[in-house]
PDB file of N, CA and C in Angstrom:
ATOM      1  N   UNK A   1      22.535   0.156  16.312  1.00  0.00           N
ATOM      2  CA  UNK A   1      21.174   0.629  16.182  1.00  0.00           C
ATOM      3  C   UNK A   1      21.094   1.928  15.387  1.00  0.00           C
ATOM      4  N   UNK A   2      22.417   2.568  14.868  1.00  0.00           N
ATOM      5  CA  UNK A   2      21.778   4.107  14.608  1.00  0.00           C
ATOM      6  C   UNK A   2      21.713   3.745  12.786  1.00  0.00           C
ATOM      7  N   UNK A   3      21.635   3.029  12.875  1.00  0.00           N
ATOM      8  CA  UNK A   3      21.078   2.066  10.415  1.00  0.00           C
ATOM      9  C   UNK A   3      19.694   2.117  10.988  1.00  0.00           C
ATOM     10  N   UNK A   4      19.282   1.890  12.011  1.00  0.00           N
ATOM     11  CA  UNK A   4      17.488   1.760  11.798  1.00  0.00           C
ATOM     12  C   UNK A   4      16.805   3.351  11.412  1.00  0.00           C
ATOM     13  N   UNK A   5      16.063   3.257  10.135  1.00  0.00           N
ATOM     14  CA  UNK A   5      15.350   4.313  10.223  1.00  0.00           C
ATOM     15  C   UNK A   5      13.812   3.704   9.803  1.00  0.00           C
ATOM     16  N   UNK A   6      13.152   4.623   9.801  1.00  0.00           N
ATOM     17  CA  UNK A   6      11.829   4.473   9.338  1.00  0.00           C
ATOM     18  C   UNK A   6      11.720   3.638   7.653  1.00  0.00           C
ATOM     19  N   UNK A   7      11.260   2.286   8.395  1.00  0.00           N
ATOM     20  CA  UNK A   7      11.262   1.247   6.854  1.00  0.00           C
ATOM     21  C   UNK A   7       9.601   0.479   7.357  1.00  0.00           C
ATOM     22  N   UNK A   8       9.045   0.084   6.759  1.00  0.00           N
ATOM     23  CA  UNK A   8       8.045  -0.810   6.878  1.00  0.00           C
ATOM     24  C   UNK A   8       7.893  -2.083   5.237  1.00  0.00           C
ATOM     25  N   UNK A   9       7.569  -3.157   5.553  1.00  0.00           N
ATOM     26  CA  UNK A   9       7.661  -3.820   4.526  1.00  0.00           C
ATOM     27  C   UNK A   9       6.541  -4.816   4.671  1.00  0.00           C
ATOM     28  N   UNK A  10       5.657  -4.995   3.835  1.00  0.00           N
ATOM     29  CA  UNK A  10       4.164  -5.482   3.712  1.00  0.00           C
ATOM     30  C   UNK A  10       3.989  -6.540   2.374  1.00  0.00           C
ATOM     31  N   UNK A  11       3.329  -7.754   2.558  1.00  0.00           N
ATOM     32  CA  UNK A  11       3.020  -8.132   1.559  1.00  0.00           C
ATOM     33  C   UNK A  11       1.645  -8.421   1.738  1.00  0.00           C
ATOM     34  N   UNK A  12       0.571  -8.345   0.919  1.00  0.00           N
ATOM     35  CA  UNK A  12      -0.964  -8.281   0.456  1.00  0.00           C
ATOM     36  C   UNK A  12      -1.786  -8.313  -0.319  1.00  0.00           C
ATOM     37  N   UNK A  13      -3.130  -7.947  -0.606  1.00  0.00           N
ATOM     38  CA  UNK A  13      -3.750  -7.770  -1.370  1.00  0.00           C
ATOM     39  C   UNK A  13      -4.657  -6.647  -1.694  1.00  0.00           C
ATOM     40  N   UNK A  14      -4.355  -5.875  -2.851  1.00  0.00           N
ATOM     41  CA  UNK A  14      -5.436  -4.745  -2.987  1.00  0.00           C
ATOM     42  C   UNK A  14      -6.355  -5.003  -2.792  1.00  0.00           C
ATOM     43  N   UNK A  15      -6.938  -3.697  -2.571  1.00  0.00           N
ATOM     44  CA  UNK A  15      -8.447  -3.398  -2.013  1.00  0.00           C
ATOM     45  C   UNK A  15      -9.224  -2.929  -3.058  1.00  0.00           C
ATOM     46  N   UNK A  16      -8.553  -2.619  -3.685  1.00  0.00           N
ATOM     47  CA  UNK A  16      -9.422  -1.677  -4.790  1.00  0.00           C
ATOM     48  C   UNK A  16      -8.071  -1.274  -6.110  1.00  0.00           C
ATOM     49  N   UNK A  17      -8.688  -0.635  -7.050  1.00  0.00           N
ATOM     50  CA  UNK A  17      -7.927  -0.387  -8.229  1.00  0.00           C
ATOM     51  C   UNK A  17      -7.491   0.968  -7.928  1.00  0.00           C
ATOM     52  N   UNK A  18      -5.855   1.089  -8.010  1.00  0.00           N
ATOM     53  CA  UNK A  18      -5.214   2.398  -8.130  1.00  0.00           C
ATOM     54  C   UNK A  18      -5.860   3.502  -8.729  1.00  0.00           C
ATOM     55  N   UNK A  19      -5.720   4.307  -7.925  1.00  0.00           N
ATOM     56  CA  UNK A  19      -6.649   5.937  -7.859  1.00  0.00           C
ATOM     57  C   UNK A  19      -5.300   6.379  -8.665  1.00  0.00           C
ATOM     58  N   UNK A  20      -4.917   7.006  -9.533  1.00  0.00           N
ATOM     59  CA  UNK A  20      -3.859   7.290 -10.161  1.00  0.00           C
ATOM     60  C   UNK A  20      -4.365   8.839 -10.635  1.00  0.00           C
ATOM     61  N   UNK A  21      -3.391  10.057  -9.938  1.00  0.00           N
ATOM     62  CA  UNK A  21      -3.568  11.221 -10.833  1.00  0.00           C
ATOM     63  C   UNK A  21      -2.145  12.116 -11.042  1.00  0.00           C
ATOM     64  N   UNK A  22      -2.383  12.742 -12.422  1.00  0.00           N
ATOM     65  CA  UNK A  22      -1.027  13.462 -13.040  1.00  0.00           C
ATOM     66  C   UNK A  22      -1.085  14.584 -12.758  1.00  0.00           C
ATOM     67  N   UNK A  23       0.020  15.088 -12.706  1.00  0.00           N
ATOM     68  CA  UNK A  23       0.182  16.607 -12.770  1.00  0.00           C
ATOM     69  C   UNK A  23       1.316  16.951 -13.719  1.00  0.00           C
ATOM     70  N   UNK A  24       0.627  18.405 -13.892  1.00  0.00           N
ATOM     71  CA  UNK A  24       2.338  19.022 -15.055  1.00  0.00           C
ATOM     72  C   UNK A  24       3.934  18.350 -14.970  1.00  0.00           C
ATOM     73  N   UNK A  25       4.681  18.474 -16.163  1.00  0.00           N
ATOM     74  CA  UNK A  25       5.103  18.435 -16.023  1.00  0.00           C
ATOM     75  C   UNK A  25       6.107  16.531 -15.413  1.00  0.00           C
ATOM     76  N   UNK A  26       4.979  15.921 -16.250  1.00  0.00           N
ATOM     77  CA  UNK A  26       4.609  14.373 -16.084  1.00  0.00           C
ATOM     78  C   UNK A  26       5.046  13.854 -14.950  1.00  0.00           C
ATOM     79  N   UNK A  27       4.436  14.580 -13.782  1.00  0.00           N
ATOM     80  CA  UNK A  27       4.382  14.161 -12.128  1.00  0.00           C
ATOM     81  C   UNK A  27       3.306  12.999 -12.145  1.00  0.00           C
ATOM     82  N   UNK A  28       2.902  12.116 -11.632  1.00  0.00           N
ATOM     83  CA  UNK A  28       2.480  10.999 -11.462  1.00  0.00           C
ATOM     84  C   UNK A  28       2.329  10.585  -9.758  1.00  0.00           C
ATOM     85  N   UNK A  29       1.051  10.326  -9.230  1.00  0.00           N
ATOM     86  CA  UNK A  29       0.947   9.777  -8.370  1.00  0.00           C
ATOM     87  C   UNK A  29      -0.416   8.842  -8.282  1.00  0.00           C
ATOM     88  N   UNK A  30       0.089   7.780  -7.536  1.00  0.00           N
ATOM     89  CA  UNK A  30      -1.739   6.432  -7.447  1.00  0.00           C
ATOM     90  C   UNK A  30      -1.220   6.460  -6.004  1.00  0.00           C
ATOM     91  N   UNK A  31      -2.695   6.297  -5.416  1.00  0.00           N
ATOM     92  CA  UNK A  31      -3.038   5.692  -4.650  1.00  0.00           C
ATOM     93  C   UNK A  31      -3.758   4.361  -4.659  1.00  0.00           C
ATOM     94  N   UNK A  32      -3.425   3.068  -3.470  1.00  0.00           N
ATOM     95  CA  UNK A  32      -4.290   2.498  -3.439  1.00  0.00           C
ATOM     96  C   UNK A  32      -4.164   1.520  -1.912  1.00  0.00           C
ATOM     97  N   UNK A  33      -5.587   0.686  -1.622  1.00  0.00           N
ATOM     98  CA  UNK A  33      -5.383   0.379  -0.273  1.00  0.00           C
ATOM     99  C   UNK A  33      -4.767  -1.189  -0.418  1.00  0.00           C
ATOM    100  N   UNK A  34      -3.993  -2.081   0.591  1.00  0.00           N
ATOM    101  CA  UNK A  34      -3.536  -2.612   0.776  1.00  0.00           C
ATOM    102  C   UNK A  34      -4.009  -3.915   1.867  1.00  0.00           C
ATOM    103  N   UNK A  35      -4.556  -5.040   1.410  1.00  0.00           N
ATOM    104  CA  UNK A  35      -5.082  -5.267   3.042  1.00  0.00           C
ATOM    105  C   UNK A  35      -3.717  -6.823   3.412  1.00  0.00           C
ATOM    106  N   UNK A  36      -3.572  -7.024   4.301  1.00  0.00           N
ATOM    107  CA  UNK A  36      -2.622  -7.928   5.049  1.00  0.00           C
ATOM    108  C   UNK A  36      -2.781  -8.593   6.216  1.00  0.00           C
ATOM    109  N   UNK A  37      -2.939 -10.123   5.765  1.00  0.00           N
ATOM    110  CA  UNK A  37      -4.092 -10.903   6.992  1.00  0.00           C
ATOM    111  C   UNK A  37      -2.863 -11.608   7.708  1.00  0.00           C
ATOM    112  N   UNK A  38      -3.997 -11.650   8.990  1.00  0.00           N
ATOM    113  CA  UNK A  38      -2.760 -12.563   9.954  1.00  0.00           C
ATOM    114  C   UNK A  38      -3.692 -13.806  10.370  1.00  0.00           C
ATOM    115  N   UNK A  39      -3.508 -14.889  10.122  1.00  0.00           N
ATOM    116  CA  UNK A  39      -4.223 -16.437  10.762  1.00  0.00           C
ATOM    117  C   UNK A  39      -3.356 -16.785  12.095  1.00  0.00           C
ATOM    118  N   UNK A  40      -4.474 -17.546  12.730  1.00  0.00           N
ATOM    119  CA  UNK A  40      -4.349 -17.587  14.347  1.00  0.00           C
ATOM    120  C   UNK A  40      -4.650 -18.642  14.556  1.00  0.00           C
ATOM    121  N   UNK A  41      -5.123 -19.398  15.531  1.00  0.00           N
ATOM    122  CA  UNK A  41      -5.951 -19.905  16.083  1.00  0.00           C
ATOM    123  C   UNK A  41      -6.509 -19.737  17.687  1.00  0.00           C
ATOM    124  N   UNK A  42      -7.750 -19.320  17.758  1.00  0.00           N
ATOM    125  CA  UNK A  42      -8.110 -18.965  18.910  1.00  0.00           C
ATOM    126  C   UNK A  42      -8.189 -20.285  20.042  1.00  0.00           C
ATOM    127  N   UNK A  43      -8.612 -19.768  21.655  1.00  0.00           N
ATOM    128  CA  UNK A  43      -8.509 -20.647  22.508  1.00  0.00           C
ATOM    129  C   UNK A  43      -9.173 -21.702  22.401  1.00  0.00           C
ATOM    130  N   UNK A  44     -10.219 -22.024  21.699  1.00  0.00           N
ATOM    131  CA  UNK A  44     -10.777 -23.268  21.184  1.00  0.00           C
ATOM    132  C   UNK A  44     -10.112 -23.633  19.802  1.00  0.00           C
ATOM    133  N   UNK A  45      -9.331 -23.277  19.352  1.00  0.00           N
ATOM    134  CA  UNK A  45      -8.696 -24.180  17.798  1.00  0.00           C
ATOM    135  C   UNK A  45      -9.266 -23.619  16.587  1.00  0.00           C
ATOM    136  N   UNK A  46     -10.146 -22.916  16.813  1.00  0.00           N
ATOM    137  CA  UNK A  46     -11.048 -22.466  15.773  1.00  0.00           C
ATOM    138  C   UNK A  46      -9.626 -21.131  14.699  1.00  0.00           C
ATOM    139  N   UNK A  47      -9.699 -21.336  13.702  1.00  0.00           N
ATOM    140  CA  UNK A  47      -8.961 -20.569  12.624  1.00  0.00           C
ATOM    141  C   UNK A  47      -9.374 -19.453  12.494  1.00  0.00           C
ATOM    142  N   UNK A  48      -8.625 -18.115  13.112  1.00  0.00           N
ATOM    143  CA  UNK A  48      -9.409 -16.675  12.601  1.00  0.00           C
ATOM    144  C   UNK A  48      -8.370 -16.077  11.325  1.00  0.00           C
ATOM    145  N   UNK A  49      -9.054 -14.917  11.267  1.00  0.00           N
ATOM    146  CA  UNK A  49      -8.476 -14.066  10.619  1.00  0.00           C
ATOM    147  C   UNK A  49      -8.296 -12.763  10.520  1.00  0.00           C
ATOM    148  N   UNK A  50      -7.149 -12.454  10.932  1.00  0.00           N
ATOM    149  CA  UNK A  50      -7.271 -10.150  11.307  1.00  0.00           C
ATOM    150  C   UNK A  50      -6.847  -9.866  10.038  1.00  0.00           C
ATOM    151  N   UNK A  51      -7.539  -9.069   9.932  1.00  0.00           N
ATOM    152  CA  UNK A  51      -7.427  -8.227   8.394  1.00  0.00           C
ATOM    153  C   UNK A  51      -6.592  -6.969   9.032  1.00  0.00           C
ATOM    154  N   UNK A  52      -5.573  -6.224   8.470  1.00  0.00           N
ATOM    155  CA  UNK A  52      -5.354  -4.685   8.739  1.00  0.00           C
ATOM    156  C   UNK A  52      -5.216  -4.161   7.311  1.00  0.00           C
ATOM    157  N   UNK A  53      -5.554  -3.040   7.013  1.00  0.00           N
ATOM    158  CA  UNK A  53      -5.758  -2.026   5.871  1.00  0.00           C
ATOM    159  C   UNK A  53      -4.797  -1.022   5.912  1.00  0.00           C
ATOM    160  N   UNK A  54      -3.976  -0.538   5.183  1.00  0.00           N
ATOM    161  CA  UNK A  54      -3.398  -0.049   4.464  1.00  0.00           C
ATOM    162  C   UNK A  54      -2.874   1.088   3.415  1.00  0.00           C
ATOM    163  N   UNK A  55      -2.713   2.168   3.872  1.00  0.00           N
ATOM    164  CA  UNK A  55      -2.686   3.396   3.082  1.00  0.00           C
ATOM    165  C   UNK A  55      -2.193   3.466   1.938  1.00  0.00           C
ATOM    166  N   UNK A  56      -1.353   3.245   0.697  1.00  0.00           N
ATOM    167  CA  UNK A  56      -0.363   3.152  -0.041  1.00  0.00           C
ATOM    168  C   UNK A  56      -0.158   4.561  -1.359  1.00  0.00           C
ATOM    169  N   UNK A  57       1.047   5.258  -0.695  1.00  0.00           N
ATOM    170  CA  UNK A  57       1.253   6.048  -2.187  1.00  0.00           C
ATOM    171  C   UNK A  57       2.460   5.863  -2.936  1.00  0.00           C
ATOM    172  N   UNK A  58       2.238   5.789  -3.684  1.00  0.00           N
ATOM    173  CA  UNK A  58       3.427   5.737  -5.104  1.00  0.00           C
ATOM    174  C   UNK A  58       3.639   6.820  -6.064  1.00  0.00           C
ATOM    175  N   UNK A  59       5.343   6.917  -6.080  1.00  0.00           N
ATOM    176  CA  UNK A  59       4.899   8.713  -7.001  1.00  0.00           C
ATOM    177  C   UNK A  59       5.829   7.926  -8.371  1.00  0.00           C
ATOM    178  N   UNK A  60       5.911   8.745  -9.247  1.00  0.00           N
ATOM    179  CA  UNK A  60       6.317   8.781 -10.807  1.00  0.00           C
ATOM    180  C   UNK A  60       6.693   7.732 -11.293  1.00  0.00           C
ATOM    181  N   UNK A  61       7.797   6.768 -11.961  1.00  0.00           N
ATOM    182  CA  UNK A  61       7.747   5.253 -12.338  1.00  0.00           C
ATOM    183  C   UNK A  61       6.495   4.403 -11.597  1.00  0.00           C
ATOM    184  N   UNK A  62       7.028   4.166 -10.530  1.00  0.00           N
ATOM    185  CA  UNK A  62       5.957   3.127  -9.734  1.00  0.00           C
ATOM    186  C   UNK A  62       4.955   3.429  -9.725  1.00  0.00           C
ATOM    187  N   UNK A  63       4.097   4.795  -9.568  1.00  0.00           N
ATOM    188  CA  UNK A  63       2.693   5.205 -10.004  1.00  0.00           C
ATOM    189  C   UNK A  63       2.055   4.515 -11.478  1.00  0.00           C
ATOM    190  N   UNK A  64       2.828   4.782 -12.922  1.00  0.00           N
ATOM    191  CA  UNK A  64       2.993   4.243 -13.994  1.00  0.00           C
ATOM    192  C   UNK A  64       2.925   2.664 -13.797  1.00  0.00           C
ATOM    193  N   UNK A  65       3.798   1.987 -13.524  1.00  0.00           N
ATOM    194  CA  UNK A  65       3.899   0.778 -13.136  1.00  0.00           C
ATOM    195  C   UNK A  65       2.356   0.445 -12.114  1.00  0.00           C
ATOM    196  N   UNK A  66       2.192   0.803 -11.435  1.00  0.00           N
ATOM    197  CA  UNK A  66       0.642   0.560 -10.837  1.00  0.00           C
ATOM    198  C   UNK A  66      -0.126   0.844 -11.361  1.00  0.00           C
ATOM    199  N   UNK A  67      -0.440   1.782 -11.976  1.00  0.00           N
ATOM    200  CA  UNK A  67      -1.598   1.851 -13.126  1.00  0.00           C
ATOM    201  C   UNK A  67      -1.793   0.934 -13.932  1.00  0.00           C
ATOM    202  N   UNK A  68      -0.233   0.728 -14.616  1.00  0.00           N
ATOM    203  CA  UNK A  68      -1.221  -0.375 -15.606  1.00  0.00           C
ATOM    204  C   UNK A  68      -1.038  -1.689 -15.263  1.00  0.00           C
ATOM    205  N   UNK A  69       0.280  -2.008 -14.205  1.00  0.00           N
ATOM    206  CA  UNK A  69       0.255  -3.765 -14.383  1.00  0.00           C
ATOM    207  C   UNK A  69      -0.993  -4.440 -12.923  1.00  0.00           C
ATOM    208  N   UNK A  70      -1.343  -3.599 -12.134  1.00  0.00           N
ATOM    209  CA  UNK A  70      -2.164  -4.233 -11.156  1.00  0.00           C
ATOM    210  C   UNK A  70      -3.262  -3.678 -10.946  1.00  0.00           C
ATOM    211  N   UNK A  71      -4.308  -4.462 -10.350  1.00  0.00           N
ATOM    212  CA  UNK A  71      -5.905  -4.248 -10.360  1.00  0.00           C
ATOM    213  C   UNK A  71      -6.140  -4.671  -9.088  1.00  0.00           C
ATOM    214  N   UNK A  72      -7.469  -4.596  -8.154  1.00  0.00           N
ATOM    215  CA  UNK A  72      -7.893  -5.077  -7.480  1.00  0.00           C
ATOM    216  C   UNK A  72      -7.509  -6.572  -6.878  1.00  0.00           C
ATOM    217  N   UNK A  73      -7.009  -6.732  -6.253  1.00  0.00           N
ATOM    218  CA  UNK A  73      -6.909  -8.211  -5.675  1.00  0.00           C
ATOM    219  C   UNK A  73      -5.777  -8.485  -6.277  1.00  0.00           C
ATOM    220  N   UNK A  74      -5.021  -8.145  -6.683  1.00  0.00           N
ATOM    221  CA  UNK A  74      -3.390  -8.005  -7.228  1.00  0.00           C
ATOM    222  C   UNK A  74      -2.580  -8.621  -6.177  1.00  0.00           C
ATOM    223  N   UNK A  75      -1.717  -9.263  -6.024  1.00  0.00           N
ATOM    224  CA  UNK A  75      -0.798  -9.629  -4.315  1.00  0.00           C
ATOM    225  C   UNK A  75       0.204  -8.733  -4.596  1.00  0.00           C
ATOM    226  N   UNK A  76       0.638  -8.427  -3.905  1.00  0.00           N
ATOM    227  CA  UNK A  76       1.876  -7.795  -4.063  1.00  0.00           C
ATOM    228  C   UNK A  76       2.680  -7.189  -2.656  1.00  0.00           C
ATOM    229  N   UNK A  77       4.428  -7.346  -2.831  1.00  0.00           N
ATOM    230  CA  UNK A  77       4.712  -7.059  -1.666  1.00  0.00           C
ATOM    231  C   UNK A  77       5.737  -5.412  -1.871  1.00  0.00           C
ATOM    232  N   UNK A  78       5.734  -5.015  -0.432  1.00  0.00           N
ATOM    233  CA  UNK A  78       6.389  -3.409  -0.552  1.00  0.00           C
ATOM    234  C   UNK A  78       7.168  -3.286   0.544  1.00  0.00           C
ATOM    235  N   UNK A  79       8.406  -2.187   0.277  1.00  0.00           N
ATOM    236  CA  UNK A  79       8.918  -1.934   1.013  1.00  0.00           C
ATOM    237  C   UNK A  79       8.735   0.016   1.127  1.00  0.00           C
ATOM    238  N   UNK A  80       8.654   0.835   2.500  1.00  0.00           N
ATOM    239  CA  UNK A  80       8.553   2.169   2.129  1.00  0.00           C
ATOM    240  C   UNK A  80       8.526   2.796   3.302  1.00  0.00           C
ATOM    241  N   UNK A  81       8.083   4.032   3.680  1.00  0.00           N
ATOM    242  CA  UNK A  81       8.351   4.670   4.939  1.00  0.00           C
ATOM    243  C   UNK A  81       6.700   5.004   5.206  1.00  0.00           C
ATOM    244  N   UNK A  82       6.725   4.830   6.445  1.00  0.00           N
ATOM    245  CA  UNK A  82       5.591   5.821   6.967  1.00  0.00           C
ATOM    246  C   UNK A  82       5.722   7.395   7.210  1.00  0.00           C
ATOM    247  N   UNK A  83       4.383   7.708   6.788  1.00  0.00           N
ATOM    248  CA  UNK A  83       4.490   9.280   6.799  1.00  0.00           C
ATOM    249  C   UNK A  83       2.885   9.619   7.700  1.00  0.00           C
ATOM    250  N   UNK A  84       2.941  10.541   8.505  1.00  0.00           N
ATOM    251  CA  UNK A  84       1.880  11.168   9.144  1.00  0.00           C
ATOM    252  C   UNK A  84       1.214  12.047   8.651  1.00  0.00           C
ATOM    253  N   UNK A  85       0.200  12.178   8.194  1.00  0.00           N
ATOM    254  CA  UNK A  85      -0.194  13.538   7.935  1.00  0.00           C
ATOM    255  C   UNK A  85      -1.746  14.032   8.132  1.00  0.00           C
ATOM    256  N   UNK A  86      -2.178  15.435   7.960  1.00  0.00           N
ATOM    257  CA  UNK A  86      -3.578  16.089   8.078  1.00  0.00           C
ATOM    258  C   UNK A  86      -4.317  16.650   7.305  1.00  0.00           C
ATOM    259  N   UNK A  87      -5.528  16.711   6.554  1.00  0.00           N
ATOM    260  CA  UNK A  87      -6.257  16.717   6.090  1.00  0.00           C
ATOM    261  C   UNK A  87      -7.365  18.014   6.278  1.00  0.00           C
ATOM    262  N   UNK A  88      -8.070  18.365   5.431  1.00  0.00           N
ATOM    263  CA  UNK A  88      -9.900  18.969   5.728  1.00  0.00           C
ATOM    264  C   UNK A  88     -10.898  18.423   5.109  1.00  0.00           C
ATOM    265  N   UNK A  89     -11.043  17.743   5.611  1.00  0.00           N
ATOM    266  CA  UNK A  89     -12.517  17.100   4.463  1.00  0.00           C
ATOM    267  C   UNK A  89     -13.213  18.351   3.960  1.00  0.00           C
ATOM    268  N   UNK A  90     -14.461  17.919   3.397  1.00  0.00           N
ATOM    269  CA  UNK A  90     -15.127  18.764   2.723  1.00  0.00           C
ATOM    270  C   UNK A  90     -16.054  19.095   3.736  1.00  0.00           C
ATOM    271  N   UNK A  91     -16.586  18.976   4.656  1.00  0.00           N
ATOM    272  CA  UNK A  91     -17.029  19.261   6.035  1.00  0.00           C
ATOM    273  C   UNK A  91     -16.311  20.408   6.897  1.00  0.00           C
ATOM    274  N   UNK A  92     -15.120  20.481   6.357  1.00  0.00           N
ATOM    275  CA  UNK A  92     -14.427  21.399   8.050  1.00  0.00           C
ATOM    276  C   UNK A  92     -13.844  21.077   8.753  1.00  0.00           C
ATOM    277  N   UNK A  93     -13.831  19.259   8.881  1.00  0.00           N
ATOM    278  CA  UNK A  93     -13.034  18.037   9.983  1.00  0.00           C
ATOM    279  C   UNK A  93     -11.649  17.753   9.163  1.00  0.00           C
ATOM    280  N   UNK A  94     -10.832  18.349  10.926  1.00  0.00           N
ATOM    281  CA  UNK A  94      -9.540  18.045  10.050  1.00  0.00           C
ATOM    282  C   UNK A  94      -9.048  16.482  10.447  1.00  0.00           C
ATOM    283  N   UNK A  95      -8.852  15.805   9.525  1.00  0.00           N
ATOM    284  CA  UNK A  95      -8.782  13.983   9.923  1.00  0.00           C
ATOM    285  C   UNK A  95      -7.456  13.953   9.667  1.00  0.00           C
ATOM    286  N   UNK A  96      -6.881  13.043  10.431  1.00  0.00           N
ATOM    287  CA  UNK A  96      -4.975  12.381  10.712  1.00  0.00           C
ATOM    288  C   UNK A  96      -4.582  11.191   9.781  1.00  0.00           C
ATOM    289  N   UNK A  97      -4.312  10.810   9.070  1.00  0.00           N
ATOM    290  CA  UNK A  97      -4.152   9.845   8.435  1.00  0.00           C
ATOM    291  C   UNK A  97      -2.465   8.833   8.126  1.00  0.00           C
ATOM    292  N   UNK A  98      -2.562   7.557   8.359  1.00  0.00           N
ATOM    293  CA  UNK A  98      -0.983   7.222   7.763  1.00  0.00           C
ATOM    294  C   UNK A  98      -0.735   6.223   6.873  1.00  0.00           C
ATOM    295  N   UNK A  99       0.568   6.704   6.180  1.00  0.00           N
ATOM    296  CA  UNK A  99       0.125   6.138   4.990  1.00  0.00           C
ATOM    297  C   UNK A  99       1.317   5.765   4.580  1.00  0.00           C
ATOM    298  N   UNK A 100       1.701   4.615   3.902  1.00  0.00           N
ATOM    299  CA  UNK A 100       3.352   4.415   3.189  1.00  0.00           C
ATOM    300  C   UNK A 100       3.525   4.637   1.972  1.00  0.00           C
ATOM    301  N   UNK A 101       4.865   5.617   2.264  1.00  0.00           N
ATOM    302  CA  UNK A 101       4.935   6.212   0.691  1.00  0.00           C
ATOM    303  C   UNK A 101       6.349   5.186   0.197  1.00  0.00           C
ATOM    304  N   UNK A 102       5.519   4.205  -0.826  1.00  0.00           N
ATOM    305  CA  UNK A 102       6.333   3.103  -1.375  1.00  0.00           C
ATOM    306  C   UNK A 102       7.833   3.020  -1.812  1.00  0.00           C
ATOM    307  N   UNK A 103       8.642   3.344  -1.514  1.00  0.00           N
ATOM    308  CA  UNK A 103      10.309   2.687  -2.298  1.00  0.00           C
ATOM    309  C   UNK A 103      10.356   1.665  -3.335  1.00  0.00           C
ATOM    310  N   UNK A 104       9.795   0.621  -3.131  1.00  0.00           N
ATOM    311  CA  UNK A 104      10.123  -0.607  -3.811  1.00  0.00           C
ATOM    312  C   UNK A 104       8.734  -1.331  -4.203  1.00  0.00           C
ATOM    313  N   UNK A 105       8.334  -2.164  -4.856  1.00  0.00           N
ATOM    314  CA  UNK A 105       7.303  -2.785  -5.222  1.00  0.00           C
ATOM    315  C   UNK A 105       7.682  -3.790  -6.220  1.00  0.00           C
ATOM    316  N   UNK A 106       6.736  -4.747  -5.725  1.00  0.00           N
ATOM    317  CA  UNK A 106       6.957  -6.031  -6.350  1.00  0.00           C
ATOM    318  C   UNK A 106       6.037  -6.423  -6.067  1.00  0.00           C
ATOM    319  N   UNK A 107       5.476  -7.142  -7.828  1.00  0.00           N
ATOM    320  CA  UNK A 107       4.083  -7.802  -7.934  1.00  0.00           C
ATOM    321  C   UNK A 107       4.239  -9.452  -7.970  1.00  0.00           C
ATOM    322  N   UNK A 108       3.369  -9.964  -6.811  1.00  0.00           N
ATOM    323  CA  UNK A 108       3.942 -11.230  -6.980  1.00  0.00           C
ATOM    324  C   UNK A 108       2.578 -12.012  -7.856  1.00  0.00           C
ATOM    325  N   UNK A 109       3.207 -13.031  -8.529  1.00  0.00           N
ATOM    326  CA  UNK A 109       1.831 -14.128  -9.550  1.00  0.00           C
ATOM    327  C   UNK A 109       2.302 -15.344  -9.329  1.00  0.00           C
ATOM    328  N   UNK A 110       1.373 -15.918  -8.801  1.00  0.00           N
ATOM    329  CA  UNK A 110       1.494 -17.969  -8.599  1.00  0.00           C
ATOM    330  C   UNK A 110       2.879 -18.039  -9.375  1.00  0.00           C
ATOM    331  N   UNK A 111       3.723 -18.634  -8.927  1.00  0.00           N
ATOM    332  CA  UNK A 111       5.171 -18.621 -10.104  1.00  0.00           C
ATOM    333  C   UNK A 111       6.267 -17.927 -10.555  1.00  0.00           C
ATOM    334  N   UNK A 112       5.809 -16.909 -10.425  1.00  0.00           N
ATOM    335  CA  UNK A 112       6.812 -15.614 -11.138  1.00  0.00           C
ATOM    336  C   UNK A 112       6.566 -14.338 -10.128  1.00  0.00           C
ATOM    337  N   UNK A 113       7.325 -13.574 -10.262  1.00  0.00           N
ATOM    338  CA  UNK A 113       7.035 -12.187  -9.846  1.00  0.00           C
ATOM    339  C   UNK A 113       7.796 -10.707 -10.650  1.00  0.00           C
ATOM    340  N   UNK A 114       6.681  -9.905 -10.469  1.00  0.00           N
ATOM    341  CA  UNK A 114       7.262  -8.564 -11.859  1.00  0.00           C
ATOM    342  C   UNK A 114       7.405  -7.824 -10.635  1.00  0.00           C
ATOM    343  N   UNK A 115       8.847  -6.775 -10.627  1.00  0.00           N
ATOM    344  CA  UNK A 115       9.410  -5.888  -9.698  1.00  0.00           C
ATOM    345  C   UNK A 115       9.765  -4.298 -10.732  1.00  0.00           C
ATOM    346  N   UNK A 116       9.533  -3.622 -10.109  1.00  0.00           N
ATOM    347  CA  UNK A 116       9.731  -2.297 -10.588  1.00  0.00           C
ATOM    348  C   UNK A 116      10.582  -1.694  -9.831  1.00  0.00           C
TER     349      UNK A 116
END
């Protein structure tokens, strides 16, 4: 047991198009959300569906690589760590948020798949 560390690994669909911003010194980071459904069937047979959502950051290559090869509704699967962290909105409220900061990424397409 002491190889287990903090890994999480997700495959899904964006939510939206990578929030992508640079800094000096050609630092690179996107954000974007992730959603990942689970099908069931409830006590009458009936087919549901749980959606859970998804934090996702990516820093320098893979930021690059998300910017330009994926968009909204993109599938794609990840491997990366969870990280905790705190915030101030623009209000004064300090909000908790978690979020996986990506290792690995791989875009999957009917057939093929592009990995960075």
């Amino acid at each position: 047991m002491s190889t287990l560390k903090n890994s999480v690994r997700l495959t899904g669909f964006l939510g939206n198009k990578p929030e992508v911003k640079k800094f000096g010194d050609n630092k690179c980071l996107a954000r974007v959300s992730l959603a990942t459904n689970d099908r069931y069937r409830n006590q009458r047979g009936e087919w549901l569906t749980d959606t859970q959502w998804h934090q996702l950051v990516f820093w320098g290559k893979q930021a690059t690589f998300v910017e330009k090869a994926l968009d909204k509704g993109s599938e794609i699967s990840i491997e990366g760590r969870l990280i905790n962290r705190s915030y101030t909105d623009k209000d004064g409220l300090v909000k908790y948020t978690t979020e996986v900061v990506v290792n690995e990424v791989q875009a999957i397409q009917r057939g093929t798949a592009l990995a960075e």
